[in-house]
PDB file of N, CA and C in Angstrom:
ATOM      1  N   UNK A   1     -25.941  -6.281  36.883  1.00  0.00           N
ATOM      2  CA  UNK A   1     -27.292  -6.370  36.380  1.00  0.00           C
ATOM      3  C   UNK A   1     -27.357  -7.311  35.165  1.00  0.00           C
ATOM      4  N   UNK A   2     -26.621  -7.065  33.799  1.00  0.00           N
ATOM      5  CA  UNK A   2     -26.148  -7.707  33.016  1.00  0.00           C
ATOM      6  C   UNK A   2     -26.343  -9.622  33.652  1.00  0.00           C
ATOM      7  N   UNK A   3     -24.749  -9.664  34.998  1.00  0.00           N
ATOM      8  CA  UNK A   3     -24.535 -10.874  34.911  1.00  0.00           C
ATOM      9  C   UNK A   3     -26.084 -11.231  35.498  1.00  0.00           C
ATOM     10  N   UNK A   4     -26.656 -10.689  36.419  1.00  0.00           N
ATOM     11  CA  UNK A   4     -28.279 -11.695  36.934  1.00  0.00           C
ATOM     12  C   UNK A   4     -28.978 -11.512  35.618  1.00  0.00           C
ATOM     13  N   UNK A   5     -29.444 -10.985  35.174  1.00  0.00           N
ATOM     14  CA  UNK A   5     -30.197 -11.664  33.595  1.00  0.00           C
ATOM     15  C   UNK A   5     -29.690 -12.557  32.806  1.00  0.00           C
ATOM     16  N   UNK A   6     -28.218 -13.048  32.651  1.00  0.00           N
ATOM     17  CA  UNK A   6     -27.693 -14.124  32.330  1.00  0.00           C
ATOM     18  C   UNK A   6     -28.463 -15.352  32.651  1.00  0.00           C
ATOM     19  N   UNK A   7     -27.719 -14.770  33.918  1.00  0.00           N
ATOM     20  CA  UNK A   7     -27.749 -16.439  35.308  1.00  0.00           C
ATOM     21  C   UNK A   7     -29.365 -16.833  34.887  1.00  0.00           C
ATOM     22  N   UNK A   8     -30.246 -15.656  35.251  1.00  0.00           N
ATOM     23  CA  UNK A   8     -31.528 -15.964  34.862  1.00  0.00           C
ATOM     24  C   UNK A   8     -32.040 -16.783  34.020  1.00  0.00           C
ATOM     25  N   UNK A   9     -31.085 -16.345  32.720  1.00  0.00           N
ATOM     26  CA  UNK A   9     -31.464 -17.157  31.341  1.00  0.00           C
ATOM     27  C   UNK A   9     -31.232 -18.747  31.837  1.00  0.00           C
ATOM     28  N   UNK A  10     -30.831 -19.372  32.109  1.00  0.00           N
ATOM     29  CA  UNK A  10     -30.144 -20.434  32.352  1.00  0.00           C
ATOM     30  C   UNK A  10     -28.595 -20.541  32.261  1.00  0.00           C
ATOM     31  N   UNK A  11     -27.984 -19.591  32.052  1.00  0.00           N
ATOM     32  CA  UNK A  11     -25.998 -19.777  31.642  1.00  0.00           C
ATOM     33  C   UNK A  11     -26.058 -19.864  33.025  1.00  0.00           C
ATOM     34  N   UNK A  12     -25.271 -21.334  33.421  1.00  0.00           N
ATOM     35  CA  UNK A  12     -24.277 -21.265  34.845  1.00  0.00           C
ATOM     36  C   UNK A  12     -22.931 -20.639  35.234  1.00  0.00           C
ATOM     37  N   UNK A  13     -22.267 -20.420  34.187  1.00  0.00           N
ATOM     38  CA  UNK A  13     -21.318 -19.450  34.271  1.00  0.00           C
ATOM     39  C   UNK A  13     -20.897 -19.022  32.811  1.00  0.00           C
ATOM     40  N   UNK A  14     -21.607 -17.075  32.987  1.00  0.00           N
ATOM     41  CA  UNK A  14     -21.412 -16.326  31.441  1.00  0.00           C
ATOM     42  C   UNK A  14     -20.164 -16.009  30.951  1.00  0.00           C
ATOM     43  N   UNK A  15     -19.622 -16.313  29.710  1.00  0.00           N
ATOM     44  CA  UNK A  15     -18.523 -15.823  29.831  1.00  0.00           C
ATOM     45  C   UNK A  15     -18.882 -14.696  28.562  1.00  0.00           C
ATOM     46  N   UNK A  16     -17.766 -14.236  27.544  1.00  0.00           N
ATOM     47  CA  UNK A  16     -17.984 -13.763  26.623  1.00  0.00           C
ATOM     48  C   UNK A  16     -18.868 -13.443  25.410  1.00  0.00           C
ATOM     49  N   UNK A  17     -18.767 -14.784  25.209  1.00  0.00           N
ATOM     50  CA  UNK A  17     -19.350 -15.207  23.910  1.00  0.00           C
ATOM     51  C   UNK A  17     -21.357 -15.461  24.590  1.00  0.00           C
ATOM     52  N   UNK A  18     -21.414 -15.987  25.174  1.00  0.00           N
ATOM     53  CA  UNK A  18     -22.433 -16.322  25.777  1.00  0.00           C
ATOM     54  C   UNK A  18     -23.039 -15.046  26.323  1.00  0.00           C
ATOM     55  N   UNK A  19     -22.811 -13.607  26.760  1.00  0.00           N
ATOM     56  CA  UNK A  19     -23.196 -13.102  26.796  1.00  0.00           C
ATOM     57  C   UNK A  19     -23.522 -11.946  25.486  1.00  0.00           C
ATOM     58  N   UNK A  20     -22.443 -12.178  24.196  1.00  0.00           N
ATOM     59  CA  UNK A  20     -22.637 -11.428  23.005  1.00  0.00           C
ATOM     60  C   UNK A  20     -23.674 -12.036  22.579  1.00  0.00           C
ATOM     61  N   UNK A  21     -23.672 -13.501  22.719  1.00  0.00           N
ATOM     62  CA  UNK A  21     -24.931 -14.501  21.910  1.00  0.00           C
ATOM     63  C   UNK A  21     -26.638 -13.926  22.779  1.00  0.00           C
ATOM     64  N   UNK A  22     -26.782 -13.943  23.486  1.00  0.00           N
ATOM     65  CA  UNK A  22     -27.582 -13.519  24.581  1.00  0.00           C
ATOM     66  C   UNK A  22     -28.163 -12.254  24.510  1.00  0.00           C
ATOM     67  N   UNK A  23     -27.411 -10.914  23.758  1.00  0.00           N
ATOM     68  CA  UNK A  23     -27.626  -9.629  23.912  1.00  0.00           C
ATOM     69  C   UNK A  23     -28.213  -9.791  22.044  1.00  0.00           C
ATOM     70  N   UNK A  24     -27.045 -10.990  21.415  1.00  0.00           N
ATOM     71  CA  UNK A  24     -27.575 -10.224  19.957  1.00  0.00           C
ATOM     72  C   UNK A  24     -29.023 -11.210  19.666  1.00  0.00           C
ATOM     73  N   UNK A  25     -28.955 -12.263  20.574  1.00  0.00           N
ATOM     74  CA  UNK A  25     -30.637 -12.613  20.412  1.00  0.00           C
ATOM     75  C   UNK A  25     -31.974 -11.477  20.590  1.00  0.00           C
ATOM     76  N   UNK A  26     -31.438 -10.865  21.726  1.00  0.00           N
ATOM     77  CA  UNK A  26     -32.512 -10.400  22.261  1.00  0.00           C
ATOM     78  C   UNK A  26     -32.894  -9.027  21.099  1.00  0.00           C
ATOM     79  N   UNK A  27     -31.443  -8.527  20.853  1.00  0.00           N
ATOM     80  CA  UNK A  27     -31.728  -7.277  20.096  1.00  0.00           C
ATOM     81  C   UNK A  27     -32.412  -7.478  18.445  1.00  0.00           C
ATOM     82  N   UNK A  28     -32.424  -8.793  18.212  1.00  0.00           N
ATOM     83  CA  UNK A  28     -32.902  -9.261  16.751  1.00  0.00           C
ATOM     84  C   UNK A  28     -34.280  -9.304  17.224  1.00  0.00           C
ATOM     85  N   UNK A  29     -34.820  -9.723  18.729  1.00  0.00           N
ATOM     86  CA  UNK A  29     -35.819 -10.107  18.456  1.00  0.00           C
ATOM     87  C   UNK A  29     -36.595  -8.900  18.823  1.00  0.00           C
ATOM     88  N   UNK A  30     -35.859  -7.342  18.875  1.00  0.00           N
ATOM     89  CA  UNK A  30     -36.717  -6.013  19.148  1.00  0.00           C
ATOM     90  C   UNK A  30     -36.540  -5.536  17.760  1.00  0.00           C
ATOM     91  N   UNK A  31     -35.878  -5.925  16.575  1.00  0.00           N
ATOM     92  CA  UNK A  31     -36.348  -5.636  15.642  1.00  0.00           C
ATOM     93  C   UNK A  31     -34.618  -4.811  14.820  1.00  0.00           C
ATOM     94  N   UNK A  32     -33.895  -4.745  15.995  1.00  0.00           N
ATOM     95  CA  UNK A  32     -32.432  -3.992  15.398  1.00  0.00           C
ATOM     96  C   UNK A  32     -31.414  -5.474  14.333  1.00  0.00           C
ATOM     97  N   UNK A  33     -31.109  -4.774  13.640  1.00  0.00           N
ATOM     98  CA  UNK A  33     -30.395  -5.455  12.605  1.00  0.00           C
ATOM     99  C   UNK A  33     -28.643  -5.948  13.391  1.00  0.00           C
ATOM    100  N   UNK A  34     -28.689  -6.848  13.309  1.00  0.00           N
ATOM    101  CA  UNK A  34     -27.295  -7.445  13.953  1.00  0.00           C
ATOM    102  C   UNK A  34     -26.344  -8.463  13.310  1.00  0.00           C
ATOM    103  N   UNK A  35     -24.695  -7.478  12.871  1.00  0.00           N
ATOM    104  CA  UNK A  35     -23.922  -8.034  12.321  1.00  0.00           C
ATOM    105  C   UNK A  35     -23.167  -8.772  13.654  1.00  0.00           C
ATOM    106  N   UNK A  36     -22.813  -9.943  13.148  1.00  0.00           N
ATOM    107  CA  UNK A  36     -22.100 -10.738  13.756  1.00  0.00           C
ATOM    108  C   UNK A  36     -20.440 -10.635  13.536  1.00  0.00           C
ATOM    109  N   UNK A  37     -19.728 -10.244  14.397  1.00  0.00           N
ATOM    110  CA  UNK A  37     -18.100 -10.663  14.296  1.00  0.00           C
ATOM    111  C   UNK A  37     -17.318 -10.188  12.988  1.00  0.00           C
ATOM    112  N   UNK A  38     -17.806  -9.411  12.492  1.00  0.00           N
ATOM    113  CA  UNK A  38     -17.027  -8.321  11.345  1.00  0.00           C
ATOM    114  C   UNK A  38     -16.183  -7.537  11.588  1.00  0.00           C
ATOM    115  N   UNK A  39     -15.658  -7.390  10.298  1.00  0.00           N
ATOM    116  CA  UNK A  39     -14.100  -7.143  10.694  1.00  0.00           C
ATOM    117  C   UNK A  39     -13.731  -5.596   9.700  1.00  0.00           C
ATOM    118  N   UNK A  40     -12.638  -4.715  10.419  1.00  0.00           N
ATOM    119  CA  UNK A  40     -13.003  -3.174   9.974  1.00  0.00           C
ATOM    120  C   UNK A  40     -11.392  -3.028   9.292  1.00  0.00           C
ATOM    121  N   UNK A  41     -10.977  -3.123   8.067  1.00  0.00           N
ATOM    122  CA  UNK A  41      -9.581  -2.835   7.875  1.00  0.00           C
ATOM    123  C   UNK A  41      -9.287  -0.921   8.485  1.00  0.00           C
ATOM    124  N   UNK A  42      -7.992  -0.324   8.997  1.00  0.00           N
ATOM    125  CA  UNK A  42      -7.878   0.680   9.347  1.00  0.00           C
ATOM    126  C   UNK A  42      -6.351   1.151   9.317  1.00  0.00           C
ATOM    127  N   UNK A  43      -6.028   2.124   8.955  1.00  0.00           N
ATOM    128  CA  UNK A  43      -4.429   2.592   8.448  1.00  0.00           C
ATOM    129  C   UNK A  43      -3.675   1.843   9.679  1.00  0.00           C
ATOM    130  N   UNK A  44      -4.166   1.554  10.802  1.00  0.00           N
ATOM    131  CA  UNK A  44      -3.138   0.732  11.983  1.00  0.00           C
ATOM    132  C   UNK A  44      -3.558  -0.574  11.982  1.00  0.00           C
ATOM    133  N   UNK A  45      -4.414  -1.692  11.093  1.00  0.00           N
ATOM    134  CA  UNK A  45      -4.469  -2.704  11.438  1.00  0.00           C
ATOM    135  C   UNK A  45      -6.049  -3.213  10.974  1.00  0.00           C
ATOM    136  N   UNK A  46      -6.566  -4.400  11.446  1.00  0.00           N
ATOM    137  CA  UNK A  46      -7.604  -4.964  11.506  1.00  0.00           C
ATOM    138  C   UNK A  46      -8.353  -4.536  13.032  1.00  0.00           C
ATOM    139  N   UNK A  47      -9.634  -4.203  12.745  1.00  0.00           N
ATOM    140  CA  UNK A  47     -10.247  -4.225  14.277  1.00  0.00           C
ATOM    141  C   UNK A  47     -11.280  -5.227  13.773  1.00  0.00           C
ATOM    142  N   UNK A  48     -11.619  -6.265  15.031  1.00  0.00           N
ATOM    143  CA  UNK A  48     -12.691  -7.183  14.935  1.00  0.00           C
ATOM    144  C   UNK A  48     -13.587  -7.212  15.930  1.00  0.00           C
ATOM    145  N   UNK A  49     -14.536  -6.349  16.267  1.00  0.00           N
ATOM    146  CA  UNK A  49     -15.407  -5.998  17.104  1.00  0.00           C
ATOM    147  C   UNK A  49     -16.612  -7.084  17.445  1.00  0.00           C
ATOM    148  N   UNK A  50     -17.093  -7.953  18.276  1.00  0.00           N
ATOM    149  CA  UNK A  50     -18.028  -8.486  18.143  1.00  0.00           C
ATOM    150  C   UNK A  50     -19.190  -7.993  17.810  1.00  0.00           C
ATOM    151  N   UNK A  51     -19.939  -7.409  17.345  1.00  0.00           N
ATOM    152  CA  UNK A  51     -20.980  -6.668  16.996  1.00  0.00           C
ATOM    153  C   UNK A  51     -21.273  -5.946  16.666  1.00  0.00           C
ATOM    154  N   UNK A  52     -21.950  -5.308  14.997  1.00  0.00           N
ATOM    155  CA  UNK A  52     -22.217  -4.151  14.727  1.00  0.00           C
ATOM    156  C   UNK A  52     -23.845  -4.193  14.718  1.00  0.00           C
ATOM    157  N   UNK A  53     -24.547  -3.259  15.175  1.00  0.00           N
ATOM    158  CA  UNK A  53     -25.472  -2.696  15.323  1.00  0.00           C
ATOM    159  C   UNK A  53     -26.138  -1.886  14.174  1.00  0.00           C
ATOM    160  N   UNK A  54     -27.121  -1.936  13.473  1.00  0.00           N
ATOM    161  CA  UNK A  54     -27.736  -1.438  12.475  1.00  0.00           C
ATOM    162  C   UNK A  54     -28.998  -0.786  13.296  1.00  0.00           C
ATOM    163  N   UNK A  55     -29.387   0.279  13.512  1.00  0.00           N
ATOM    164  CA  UNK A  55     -30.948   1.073  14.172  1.00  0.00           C
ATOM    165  C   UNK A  55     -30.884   1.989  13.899  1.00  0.00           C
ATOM    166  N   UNK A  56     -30.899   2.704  12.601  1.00  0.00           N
ATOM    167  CA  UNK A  56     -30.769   3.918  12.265  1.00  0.00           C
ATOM    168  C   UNK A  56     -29.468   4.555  12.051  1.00  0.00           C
ATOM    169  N   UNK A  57     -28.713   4.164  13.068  1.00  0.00           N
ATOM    170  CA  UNK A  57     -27.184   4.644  12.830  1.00  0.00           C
ATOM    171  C   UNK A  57     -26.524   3.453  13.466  1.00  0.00           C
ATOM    172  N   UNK A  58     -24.983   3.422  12.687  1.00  0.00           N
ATOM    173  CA  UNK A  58     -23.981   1.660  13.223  1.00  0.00           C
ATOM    174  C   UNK A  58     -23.524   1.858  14.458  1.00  0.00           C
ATOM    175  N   UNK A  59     -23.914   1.119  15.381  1.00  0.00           N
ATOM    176  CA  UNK A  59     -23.399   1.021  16.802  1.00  0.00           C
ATOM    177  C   UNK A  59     -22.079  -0.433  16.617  1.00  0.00           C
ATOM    178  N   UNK A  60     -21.192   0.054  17.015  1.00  0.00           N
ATOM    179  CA  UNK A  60     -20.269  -0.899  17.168  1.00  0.00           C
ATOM    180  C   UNK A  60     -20.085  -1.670  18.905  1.00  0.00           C
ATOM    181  N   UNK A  61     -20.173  -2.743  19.085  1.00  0.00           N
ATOM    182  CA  UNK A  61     -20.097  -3.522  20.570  1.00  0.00           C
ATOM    183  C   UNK A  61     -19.057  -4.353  20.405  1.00  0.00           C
ATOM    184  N   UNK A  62     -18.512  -4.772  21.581  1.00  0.00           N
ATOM    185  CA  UNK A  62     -17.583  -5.122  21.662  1.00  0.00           C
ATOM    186  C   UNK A  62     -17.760  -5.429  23.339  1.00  0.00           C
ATOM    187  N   UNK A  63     -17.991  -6.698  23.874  1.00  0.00           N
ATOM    188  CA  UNK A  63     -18.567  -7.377  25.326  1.00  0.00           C
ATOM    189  C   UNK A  63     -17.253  -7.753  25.919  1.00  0.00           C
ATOM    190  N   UNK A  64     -16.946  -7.053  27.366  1.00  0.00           N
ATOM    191  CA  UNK A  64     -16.021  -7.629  28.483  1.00  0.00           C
ATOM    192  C   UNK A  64     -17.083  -7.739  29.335  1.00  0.00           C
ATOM    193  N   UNK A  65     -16.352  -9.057  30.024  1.00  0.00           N
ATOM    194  CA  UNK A  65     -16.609  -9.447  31.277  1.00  0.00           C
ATOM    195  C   UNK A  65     -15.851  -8.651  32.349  1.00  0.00           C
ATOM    196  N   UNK A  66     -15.981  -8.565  33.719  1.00  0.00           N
ATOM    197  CA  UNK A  66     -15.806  -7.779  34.326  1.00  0.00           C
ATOM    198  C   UNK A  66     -14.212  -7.289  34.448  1.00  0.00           C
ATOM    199  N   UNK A  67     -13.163  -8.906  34.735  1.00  0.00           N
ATOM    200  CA  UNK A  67     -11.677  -8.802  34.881  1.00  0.00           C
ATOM    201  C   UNK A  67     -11.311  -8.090  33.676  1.00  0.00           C
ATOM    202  N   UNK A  68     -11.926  -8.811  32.394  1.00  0.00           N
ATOM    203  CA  UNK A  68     -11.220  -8.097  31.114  1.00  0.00           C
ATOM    204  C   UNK A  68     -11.712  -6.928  30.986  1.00  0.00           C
ATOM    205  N   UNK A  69     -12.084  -6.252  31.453  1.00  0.00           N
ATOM    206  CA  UNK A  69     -13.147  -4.824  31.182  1.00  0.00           C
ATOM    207  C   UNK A  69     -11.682  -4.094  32.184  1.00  0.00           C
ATOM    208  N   UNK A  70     -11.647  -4.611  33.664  1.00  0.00           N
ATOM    209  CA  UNK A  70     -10.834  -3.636  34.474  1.00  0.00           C
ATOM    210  C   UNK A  70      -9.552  -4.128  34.002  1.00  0.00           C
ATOM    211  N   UNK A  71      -8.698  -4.948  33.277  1.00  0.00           N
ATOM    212  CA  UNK A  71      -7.619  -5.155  32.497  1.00  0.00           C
ATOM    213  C   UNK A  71      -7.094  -3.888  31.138  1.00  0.00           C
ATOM    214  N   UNK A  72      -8.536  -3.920  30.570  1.00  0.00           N
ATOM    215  CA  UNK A  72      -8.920  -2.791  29.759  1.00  0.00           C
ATOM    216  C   UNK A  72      -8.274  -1.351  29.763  1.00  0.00           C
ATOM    217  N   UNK A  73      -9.297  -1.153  30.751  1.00  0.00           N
ATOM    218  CA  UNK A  73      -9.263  -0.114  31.378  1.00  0.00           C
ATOM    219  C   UNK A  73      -7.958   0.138  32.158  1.00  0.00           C
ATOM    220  N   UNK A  74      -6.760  -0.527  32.769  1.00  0.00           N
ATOM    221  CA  UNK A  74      -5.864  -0.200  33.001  1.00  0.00           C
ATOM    222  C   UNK A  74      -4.529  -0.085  31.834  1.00  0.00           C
ATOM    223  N   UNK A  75      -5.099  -1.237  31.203  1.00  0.00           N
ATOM    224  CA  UNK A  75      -4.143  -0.865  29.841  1.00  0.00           C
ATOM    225  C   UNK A  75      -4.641   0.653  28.772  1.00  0.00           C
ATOM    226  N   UNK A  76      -5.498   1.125  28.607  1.00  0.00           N
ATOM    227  CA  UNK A  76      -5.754   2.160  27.886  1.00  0.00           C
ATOM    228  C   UNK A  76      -5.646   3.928  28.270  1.00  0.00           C
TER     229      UNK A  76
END
């Protein structure tokens, strides 16, 4: 569903970034506050999430495409 609203937009082929760019347009323009590519120090390391979310409470995002999503998901 995701990738046909892409394609829609005009992207000929979405990858990552193009679909974080795409989601955090749309969500600025409903009015939610959107950090870009910030970074979380944590007792195991750095996490760098593409997206934090400000709407009342911090939503953290973080966009796979489909292979890296089921890559994911087999590594975790």
């Amino acid at each position: 569903m995701l990738v046909s609203w892409v394609l829609g937009m005009g992207v000929s082929k979405p990858t990552e970034m193009t679909i974080r760019d795409l989601l955090q347009e749309e969500l600025q323009k409903r009015g939610v506050t959107v950090v870009p590519e910030f970074s979380v120090s944590t007792p195991t390391g750095v996490l760098k999430p593409d997206i934090l979310l400000k709407n009342g409470a911090p939503y953290v995002v973080e966009t796979k495409l489909d292979d890296e999503a089921k890559l994911f998901r087999r590594c975790s």
